[in-house]
Protein backbone atom coordinates (compact mmCIF):
# COMPACT_ATOMS: atom_id res chain seq x y z
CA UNK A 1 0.00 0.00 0.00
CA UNK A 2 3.21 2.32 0.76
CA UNK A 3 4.36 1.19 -2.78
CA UNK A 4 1.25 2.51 -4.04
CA UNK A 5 0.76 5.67 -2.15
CA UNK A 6 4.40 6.93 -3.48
CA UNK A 7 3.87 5.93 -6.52
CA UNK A 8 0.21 7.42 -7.38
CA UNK A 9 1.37 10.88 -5.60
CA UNK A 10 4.07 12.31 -7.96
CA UNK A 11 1.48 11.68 -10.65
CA UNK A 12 -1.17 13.15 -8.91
CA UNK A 13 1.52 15.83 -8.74
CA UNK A 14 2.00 16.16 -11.93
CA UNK A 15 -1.40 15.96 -13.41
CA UNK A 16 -2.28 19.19 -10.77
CA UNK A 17 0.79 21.09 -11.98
CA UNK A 18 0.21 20.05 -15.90
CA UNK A 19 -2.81 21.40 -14.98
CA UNK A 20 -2.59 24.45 -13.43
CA UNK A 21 -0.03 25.61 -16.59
CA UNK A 22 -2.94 24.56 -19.11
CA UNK A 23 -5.76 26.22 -16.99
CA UNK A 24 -4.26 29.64 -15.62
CA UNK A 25 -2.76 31.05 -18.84
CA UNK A 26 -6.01 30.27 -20.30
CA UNK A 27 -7.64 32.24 -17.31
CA UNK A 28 -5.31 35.15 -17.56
CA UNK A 29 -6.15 35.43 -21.27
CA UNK A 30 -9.79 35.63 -21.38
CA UNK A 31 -9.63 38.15 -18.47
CA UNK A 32 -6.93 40.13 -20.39
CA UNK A 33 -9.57 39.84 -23.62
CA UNK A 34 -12.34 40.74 -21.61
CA UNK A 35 -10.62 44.09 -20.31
CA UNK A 36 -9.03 45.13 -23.49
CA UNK A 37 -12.75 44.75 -24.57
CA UNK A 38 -13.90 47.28 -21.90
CA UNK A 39 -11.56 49.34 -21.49
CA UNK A 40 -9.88 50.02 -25.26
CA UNK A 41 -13.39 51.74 -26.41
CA UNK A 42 -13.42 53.92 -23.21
CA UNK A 43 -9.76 54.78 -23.64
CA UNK A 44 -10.64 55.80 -27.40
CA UNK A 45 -13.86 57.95 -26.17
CA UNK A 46 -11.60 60.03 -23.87
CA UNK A 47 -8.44 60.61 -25.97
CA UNK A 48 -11.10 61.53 -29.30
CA UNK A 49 -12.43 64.69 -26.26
CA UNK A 50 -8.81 65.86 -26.34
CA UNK A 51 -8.80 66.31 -30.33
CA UNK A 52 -9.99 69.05 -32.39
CA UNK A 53 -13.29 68.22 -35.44
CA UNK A 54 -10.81 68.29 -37.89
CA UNK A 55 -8.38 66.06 -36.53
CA UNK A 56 -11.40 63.82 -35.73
CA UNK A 57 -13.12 63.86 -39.44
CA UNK A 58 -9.87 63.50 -40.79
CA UNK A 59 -8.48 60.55 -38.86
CA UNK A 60 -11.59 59.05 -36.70
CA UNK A 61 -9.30 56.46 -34.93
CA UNK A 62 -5.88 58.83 -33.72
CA UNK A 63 -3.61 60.17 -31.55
CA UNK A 64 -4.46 64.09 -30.47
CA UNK A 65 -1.47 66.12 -31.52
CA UNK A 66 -1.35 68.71 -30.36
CA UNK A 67 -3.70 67.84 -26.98
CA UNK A 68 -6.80 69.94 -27.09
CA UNK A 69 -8.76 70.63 -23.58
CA UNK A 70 -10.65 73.04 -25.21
CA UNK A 71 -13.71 70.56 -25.78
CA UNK A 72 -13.23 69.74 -21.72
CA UNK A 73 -13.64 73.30 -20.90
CA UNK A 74 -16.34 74.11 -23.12
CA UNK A 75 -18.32 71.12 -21.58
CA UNK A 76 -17.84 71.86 -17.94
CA UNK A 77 -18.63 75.82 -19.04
CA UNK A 78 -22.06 74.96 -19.72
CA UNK A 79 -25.06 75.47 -16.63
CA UNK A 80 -26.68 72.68 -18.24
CA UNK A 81 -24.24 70.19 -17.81
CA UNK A 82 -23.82 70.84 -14.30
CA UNK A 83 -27.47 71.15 -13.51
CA UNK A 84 -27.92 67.51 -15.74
CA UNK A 85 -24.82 66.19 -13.20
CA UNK A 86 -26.76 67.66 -10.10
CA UNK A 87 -30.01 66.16 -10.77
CA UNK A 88 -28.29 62.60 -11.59
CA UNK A 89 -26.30 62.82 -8.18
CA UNK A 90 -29.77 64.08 -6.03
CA UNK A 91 -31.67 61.03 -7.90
CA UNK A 92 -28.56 58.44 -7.22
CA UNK A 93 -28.61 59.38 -3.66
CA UNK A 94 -32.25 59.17 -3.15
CA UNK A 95 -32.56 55.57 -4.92
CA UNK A 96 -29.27 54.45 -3.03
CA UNK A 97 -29.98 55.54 0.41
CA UNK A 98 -33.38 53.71 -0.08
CA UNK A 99 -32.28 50.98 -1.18
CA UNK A 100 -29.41 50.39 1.77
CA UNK A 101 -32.67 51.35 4.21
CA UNK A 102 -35.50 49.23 2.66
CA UNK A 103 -33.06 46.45 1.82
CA UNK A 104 -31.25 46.16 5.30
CA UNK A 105 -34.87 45.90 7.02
CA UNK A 106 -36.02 43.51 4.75
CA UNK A 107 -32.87 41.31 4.59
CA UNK A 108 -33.36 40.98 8.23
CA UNK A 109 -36.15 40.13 8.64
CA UNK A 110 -36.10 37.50 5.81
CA UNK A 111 -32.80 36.36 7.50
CA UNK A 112 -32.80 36.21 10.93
CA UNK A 113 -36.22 35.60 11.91
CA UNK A 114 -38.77 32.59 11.33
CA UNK A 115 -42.00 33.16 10.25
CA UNK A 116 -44.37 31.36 7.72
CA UNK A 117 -43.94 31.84 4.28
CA UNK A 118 -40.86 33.29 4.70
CA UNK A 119 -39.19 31.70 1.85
CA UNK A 120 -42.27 32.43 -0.26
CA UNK A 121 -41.77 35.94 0.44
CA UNK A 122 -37.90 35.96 -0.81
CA UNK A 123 -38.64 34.23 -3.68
CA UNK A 124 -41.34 37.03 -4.69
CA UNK A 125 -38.63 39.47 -3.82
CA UNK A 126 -35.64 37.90 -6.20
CA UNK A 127 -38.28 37.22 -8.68
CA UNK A 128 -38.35 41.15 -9.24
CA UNK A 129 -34.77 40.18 -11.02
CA UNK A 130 -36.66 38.59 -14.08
CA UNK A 131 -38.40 41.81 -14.69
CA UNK A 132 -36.88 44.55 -16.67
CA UNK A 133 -38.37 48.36 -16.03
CA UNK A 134 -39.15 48.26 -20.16
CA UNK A 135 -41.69 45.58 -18.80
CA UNK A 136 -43.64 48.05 -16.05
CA UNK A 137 -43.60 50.97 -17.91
CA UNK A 138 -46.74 51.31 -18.82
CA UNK A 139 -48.53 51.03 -15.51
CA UNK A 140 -45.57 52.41 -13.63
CA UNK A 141 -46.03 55.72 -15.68
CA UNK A 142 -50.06 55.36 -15.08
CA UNK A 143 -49.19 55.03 -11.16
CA UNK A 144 -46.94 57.89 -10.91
CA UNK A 145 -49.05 60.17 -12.82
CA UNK A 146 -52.38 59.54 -9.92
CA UNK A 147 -49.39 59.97 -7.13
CA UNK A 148 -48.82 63.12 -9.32
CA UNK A 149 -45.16 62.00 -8.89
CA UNK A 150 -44.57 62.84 -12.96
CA UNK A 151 -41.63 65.07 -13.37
CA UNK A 152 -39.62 65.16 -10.49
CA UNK A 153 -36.41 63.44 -9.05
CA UNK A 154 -38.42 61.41 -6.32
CA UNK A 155 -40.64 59.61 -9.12
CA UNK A 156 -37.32 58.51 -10.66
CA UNK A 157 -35.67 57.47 -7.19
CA UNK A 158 -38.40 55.45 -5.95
CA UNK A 159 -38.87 52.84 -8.93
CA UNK A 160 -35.30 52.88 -9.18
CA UNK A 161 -34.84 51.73 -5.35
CA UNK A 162 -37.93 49.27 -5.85
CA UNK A 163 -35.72 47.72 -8.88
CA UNK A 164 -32.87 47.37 -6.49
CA UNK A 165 -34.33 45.54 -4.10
CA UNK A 166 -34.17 42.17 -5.42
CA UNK A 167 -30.36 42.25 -5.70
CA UNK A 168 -29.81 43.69 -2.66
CA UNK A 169 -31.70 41.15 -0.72
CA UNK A 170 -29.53 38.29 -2.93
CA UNK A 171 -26.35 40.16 -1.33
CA UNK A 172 -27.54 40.85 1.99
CA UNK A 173 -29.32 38.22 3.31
CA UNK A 174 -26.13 35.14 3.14
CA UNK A 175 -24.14 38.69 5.50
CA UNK A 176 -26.89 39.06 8.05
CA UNK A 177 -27.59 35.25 8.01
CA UNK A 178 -23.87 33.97 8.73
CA UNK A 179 -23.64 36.46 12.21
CA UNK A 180 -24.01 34.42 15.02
CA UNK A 181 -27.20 34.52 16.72
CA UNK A 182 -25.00 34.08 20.14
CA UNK A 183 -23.98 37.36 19.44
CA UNK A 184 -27.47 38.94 19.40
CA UNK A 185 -28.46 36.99 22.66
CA UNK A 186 -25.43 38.36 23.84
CA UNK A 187 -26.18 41.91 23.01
CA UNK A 188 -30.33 41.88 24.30
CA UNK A 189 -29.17 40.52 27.44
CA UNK A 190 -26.81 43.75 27.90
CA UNK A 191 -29.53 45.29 27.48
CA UNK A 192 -29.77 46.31 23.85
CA UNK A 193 -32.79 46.45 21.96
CA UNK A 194 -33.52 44.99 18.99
CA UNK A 195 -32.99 47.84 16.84
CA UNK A 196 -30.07 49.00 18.43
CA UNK A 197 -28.70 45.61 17.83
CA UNK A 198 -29.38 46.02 14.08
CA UNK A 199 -28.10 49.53 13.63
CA UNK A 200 -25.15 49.31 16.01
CA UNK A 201 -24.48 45.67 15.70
CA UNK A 202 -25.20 43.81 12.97
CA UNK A 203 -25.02 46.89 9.97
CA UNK A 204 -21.62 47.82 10.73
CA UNK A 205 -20.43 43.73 10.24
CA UNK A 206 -22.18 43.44 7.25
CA UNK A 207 -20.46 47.07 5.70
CA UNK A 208 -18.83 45.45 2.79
CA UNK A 209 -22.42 43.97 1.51
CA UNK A 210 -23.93 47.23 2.44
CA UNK A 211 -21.54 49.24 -0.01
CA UNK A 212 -21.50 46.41 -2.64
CA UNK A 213 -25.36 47.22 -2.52
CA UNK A 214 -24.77 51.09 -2.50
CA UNK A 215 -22.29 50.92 -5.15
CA UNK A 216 -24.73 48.82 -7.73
CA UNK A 217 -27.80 51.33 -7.48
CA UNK A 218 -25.95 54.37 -7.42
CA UNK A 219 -24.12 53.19 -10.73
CA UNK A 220 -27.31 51.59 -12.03
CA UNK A 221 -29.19 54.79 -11.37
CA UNK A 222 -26.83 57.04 -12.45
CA UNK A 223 -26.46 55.22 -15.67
CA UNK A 224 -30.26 54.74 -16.05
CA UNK A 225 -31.70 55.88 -19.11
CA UNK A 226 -34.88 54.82 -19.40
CA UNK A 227 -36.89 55.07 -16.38
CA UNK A 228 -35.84 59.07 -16.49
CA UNK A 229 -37.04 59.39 -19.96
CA UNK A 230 -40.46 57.81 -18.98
CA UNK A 231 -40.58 60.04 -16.14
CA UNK A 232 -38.96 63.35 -16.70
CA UNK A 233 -40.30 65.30 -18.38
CA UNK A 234 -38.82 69.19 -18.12
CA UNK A 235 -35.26 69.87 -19.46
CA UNK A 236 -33.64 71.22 -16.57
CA UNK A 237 -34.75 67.86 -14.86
CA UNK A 238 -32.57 65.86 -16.96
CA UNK A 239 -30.13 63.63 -16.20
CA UNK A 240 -27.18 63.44 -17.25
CA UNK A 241 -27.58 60.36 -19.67
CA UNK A 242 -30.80 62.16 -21.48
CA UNK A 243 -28.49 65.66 -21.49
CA UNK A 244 -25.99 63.43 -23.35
CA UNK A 245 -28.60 62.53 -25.72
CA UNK A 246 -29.79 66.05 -26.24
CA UNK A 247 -26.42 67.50 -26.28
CA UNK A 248 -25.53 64.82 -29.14
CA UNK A 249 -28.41 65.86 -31.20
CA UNK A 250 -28.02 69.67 -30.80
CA UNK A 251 -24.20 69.13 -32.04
CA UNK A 252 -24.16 66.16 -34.04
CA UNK A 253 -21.34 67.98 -35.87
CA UNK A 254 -19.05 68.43 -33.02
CA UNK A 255 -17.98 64.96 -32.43
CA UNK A 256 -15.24 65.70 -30.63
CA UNK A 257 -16.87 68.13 -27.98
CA UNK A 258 -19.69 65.03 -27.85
CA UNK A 259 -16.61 62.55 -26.53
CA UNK A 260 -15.96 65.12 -23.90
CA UNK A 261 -19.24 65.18 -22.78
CA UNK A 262 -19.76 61.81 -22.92
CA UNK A 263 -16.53 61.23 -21.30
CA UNK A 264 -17.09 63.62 -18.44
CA UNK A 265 -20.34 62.17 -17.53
CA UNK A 266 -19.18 58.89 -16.58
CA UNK A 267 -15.93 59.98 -14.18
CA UNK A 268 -18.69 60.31 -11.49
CA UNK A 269 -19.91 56.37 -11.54
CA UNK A 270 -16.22 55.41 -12.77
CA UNK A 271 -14.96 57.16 -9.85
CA UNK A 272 -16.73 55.44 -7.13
CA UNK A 273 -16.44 52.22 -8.39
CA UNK A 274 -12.55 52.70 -8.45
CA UNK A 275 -12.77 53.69 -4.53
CA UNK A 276 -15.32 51.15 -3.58
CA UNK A 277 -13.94 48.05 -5.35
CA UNK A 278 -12.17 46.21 -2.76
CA UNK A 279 -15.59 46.22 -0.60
CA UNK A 280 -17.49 45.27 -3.74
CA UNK A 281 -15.39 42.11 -4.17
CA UNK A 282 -16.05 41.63 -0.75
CA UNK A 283 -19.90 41.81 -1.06
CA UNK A 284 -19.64 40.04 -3.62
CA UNK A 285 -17.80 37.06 -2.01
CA UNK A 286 -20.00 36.70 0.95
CA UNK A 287 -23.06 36.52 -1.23
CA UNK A 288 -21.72 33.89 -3.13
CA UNK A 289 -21.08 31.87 -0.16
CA UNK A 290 -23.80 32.35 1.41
């Protein structure tokens, strides 16, 4: 049986190492291909903002020589485009902080405690996930309009939080479920209440699902399109995505002043999804195992 052992582990050995050469480069390259496929037309939108029209019509795919900021400045000179980037950032914050306060309730309740139907109730919940808001238009815009919700940031926030629930309880629930109940027996017989348990206790353990959570609706909100055009229906309500749109077709000639704007509309989202990415691969992590 020794005889055997030794002489099944180097090949054991080997087969693991053979494999790990075959499987990782392969890894490595579809994530490089994946990437390059992300990032290479981003890359191409902001150098195009730092050309001049003529270099673009003349050369569409280039390298800006000189480097022209004038098509930055002009952009971030306009009152529109900082009223568009105001009403995006009010919206985002309304459908995120929502979201992290619905969500966190629910999750808890769907996680910690037993009740009938409780799994019934999740599965309605994630269900939302099947659902696109193309699908509720219709009577979502017929709802808001007897709420007399029509035209203003709140109508947007509120179906955008209501999308975000589903996700959020996917994320949160494995967090909230995996603390110890000990630890909340622990804390009541302190003398803490339930809700001072949740808010002091069991939020601030399960921070990297709450701004995994945060992170995804205030990136899917500010990059929502749709739900603001159903909604919106003043100018100076826009968001930033439908002032993109109307600054395209107001100068569909200036191409290059259009990357700029274009550009300079996603640095917000891009931004916070740079600072926030170590907790969202932690979020992310935790739901999986869970």
């Amino acid at each position: 049986m020794a005889v055997l052992a030794q002489t099944a582990g180097p090949d054991h050995t080997g087969r693991y190492a053979l494999r790990r050469w075959t499987v990782l480069p392969a890894t490595y390259l579809v994530a490089i291909v994946a990437t390059g496929i992300t990032v290479i037309p981003l890359l191409f939108l902001v150098v195009d903002g730092f050309r001049t029209n003529a270099d673009v019509n003349a050369s569409p795919v280039g390298w800006p020589h000189p480097w022209y900021a004038g098509n930055f400045t002009a952009v971030l000179g306009q009152s529109l485009f900082w009223r568009f980037l105001g009403n995006s950032f009010l919206i985002s914050a309304i459908a995120t902080a929502l979201t992290l306060v619905l969500g966190s309730m629910a999750a808890l309740a769907l996680s910690r405690y037993n009740f009938r139907g409780r799994e019934i109730w999740y599965n309605v919940f994630v269900s939302g996930l099947l659902f696109p808001i193309g699908v509720g238009a219709l009577p979502l815009y017929l709802l808001l309009q007897k709420v007399n919700l029509l035209d203003t940031q709140i109508g947007v926030a509120i179906p955008e939080a209501a999308f975000g629930l589903p996700i959020t309880l996917v994320i949160l629930r494995p967090f909230l479920s995996a603390i110890p109940g000990e630890l909340q027996e622990a804390a009541l017989v302190d003398g803490a209440s339930r809700f001072r348990f949740f808010a002091q206790i069991l939020l601030p353990l399960a921070k990297p699902a709450l701004v995994t959570v945060g992170l995804l609706t205030f990136v899917t909100s500010w990059n929502q399109y749709l739900l603001p055009l159903l909604v919106l229906q003043t100018n100076t309500h826009y968001t930033l995505p439908l002032g993109t749109y109307i600054f395209q077709t107001q100068y569909s000639q200036n191409a290059a002043e259009i990357m700029a704007y274009t550009a300079l509309s996603m640095v917000p989202s891009l931004g916070m999804f740079l600072f926030c990415e170590r907790y969202l691969v932690a979020g992310a992590a935790g739901a999986v195992k869970g």
